[in-house]
Protein backbone atom coordinates (compact mmCIF):
# COMPACT_ATOMS: atom_id res chain seq x y z
CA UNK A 1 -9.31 -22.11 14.34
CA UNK A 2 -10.79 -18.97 15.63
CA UNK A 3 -8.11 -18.04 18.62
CA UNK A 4 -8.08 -14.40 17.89
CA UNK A 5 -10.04 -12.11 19.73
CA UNK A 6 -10.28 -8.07 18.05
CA UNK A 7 -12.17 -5.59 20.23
CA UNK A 8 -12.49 -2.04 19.42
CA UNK A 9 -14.27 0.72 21.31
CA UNK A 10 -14.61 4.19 20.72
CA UNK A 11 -16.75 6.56 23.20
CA UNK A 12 -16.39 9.26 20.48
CA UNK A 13 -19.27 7.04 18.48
CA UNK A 14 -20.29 4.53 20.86
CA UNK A 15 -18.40 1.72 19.42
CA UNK A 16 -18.28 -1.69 21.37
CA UNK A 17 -17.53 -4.47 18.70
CA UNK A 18 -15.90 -7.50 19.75
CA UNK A 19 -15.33 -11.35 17.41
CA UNK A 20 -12.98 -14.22 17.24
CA UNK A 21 -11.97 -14.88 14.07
CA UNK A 22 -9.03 -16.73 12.24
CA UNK A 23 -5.55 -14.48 12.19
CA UNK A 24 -5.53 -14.63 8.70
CA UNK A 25 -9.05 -12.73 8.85
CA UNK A 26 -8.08 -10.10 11.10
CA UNK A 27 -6.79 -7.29 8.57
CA UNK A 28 -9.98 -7.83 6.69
CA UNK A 29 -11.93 -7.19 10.59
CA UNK A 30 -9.98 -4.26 10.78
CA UNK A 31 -10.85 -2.83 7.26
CA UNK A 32 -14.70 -3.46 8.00
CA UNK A 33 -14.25 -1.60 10.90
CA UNK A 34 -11.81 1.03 9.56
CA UNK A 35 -14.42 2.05 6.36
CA UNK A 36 -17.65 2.17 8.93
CA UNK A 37 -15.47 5.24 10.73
CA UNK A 38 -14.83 8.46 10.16
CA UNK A 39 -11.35 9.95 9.70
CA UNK A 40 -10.17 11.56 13.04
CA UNK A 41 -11.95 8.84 15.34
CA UNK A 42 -10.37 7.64 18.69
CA UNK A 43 -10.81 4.60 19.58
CA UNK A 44 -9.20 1.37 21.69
CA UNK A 45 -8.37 -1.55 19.67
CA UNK A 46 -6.43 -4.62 20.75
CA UNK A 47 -5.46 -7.95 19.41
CA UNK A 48 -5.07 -10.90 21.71
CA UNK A 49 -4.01 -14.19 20.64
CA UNK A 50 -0.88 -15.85 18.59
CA UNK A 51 -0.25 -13.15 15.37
CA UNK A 52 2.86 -13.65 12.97
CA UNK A 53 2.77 -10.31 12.09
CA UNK A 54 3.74 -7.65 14.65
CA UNK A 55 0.54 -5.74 15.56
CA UNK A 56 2.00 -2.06 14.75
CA UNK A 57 2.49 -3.17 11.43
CA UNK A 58 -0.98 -4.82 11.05
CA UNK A 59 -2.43 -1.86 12.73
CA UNK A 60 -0.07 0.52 10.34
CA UNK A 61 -1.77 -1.28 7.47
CA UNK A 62 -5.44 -1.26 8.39
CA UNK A 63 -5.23 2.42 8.69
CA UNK A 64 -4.77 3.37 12.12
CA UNK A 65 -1.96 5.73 14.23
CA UNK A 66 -1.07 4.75 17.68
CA UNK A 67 -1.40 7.87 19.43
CA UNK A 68 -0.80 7.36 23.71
CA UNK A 69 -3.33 4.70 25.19
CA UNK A 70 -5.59 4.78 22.06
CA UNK A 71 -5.48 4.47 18.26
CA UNK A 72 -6.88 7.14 15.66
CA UNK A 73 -8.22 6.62 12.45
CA UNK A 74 -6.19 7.96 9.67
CA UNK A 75 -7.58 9.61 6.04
CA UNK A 76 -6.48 6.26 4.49
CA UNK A 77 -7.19 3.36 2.69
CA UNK A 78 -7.19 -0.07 4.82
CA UNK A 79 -5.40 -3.21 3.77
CA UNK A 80 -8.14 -5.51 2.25
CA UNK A 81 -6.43 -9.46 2.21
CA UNK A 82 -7.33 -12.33 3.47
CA UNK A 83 -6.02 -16.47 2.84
CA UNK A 84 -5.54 -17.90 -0.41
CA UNK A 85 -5.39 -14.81 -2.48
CA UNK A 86 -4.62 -15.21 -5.82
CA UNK A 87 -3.03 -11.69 -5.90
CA UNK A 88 -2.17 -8.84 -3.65
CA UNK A 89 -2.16 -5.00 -6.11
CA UNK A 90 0.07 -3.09 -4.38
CA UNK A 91 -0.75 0.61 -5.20
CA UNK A 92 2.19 3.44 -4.60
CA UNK A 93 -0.34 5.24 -2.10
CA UNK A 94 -3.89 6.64 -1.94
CA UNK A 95 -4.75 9.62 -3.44
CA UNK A 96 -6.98 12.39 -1.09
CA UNK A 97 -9.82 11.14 -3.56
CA UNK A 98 -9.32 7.50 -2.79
CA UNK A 99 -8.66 8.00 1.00
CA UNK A 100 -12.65 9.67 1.40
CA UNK A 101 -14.19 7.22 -1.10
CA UNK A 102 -12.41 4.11 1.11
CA UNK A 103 -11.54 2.58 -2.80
CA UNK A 104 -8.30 2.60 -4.08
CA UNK A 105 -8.16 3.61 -7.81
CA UNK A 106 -11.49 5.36 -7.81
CA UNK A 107 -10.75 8.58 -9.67
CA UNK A 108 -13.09 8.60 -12.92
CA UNK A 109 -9.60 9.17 -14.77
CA UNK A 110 -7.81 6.05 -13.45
CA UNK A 111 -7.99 3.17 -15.41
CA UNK A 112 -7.23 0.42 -12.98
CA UNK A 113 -11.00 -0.94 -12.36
CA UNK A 114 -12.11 -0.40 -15.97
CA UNK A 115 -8.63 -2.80 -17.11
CA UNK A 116 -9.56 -5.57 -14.35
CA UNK A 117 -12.99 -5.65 -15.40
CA UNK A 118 -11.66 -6.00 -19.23
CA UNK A 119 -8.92 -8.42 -18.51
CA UNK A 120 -11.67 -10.37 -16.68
CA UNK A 121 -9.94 -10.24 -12.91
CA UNK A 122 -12.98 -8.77 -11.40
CA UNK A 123 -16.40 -8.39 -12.13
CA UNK A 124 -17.97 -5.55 -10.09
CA UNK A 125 -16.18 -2.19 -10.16
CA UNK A 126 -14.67 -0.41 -7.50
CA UNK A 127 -15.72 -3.07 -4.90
CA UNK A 128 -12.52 -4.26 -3.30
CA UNK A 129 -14.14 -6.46 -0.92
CA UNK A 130 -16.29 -8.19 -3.92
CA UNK A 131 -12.69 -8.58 -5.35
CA UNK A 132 -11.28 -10.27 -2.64
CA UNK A 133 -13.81 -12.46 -1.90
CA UNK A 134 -15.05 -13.65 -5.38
CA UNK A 135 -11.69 -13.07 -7.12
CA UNK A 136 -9.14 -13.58 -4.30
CA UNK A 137 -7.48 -10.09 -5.37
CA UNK A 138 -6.24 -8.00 -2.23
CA UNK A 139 -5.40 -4.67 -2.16
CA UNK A 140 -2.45 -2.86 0.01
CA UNK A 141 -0.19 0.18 -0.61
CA UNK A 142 3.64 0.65 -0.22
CA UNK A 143 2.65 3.89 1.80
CA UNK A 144 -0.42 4.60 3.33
CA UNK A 145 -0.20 8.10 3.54
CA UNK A 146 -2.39 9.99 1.67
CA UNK A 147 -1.66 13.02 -1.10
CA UNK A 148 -2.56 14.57 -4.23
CA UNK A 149 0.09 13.23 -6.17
CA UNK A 150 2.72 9.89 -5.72
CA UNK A 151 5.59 12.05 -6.53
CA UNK A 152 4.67 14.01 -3.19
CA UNK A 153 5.63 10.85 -1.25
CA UNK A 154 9.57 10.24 -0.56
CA UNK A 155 11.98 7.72 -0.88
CA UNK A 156 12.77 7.15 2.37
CA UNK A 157 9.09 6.10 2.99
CA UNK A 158 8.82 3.82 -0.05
CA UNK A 159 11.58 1.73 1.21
CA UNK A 160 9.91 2.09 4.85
CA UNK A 161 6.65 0.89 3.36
CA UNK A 162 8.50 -1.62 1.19
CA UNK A 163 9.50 -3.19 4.51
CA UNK A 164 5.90 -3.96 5.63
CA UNK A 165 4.96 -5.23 2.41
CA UNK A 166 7.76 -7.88 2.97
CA UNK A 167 5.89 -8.82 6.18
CA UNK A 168 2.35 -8.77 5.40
CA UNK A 169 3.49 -10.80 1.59
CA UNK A 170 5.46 -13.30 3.82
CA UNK A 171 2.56 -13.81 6.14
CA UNK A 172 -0.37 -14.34 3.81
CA UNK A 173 2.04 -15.59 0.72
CA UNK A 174 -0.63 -14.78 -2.41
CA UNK A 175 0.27 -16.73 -5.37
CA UNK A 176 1.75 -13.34 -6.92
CA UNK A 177 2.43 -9.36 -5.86
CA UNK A 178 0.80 -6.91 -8.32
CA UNK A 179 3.02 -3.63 -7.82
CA UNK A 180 1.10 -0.94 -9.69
CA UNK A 181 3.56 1.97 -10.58
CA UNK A 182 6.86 1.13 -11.88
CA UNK A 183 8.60 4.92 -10.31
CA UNK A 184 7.26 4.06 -7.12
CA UNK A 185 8.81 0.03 -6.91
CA UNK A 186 12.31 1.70 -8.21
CA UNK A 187 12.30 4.10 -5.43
CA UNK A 188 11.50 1.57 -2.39
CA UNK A 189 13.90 -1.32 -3.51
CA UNK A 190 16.44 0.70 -5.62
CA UNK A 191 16.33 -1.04 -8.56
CA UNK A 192 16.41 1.80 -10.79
CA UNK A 193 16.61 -0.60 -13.67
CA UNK A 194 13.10 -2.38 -13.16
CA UNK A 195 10.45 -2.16 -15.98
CA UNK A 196 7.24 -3.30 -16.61
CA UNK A 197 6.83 -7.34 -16.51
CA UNK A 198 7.73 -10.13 -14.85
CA UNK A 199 10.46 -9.81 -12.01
CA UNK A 200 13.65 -11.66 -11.92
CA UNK A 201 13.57 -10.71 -7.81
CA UNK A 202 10.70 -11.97 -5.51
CA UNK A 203 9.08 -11.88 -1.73
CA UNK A 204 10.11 -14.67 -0.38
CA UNK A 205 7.67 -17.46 -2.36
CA UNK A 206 5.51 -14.33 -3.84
CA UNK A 207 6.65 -13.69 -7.72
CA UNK A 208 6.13 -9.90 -8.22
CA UNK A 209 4.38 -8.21 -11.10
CA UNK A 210 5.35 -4.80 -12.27
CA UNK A 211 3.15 -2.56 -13.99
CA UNK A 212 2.75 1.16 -15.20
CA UNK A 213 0.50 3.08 -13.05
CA UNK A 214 -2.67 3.44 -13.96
CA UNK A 215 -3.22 7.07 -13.02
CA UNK A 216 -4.66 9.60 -15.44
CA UNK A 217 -2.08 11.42 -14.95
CA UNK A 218 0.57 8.72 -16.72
CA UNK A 219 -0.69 9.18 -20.45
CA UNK A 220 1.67 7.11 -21.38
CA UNK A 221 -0.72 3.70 -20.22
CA UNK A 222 -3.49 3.57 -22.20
CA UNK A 223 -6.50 1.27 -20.99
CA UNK A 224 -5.47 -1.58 -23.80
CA UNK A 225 -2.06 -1.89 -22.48
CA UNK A 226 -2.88 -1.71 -19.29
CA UNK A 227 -5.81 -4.62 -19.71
CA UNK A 228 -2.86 -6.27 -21.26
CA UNK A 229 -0.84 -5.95 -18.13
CA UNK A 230 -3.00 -7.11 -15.75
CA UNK A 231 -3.96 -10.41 -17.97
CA UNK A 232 -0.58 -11.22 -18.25
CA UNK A 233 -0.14 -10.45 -14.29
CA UNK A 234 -3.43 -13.10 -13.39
CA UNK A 235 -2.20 -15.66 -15.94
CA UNK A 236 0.38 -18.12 -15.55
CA UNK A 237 3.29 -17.74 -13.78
CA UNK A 238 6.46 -18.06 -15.95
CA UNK A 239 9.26 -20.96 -14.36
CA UNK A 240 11.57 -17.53 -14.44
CA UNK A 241 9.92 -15.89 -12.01
């Protein structure tokens, strides 16, 4: 049922898009419209209709900052989900790199898209739309701020960012969470004992995941294992879980 109607206008570009589509379309709406902006944009944007999700956090995840009357577009990366995923990654947070490109993961030196494509979970790289809609992989981020490096982000907005994960997991309920970076998932639930595998703790239905981070940086993840990983993370779902 289509009962939700998005508009979004911006006099700084001429923007004046309007549709009605299905709630559990929206965040996808607002990533098409998010990517065809620049960073620094104002612009109106409202929701009307029935939405389980509270709109500041749908906004918060699509990539754009209240700020008075109208919204702005952040240096981010939007939420890309939709219905019947079969799994949401869950990055830590973009990097500068990935926040211009509008692809999570894109640094030559990360080795998340060259794993999926080996463990056979997507088939085009660095397309996160293509992934969602021929693989049902989504893509969010505990913290949608943007840095250089994870470690520049703090705890206090891991567990913030943790929150809306709960929310937007409990909504859409993909068949698993994907949490890519096992430092970042110990600082926004404070479980400093996680490790890599399958969780004993879930999101409400949603089994979780966890996996080394695929970063350059983390030499201690080489492509094999993390290929390995992300089989293991697409494949069945153990009863334990």
């Amino acid at each position: 049922m289509t009962d939700i109607v998005v508009k979004a206008t911006s006099d700084d570009v001429g923007l004046r898009r309007e549709s009605s589509v299905d709630a559990v379309g929206v965040p996808a709406w607002l990533a098409r419209l998010h990517q065809s902006l620049p960073a620094g944009v104002q612009l109106r944007l409202s929701v009307e209709g029935d939405l389980p999700l509270p709109r500041e956090v749908l906004f918060e995840g699509a990539g754009f900052r209240e700020q008075g009357s109208n919204f702005v577009r952040e240096a981010t990366l939007p939420d890309v989900v939709g219905p019947n995923m079969r799994a949401v990654v869950c990055g830590l947070n973009p990097s500068l790199h990935a926040a211009e490109a509008g692809v999570g993961f894109v640094s030559p030196s990360n080795r998340f898209w060259p794993a999926a494509i080996a463990a056979g979970v997507v088939t085009n790289d660095r397309k996160p739309f293509d992934a969602l809609l021929e693989h049902g992989i989504g893509f969010t981020d505990l913290v949608k701020r943007a840095t250089t490096r994870a470690d520049e982000v703090t705890k206090a907005e891991f567990a913030a960012g943790y929150s809306r994960i709960e929310r937007l997991v409990g909504w859409l309920r993909p068949e698993r969470l994907v949490m890519v970076g096992v430092t970042g998932w110990r600082a926004a639930t404070g479980d400093t004992s996680a490790k890599a595998g399958w969780l004993a703790t879930s999101i409400g239905d949603t089994p979780v995941y966890l996996m080394p981070n695929p970063s350059g940086l983390n030499a201690h993840a080489t492509l094999e294992t993390l290929t390995d990983h992300l089989r293991t993370a697409l494949g069945p779902v153990p009863a334990s879980a």
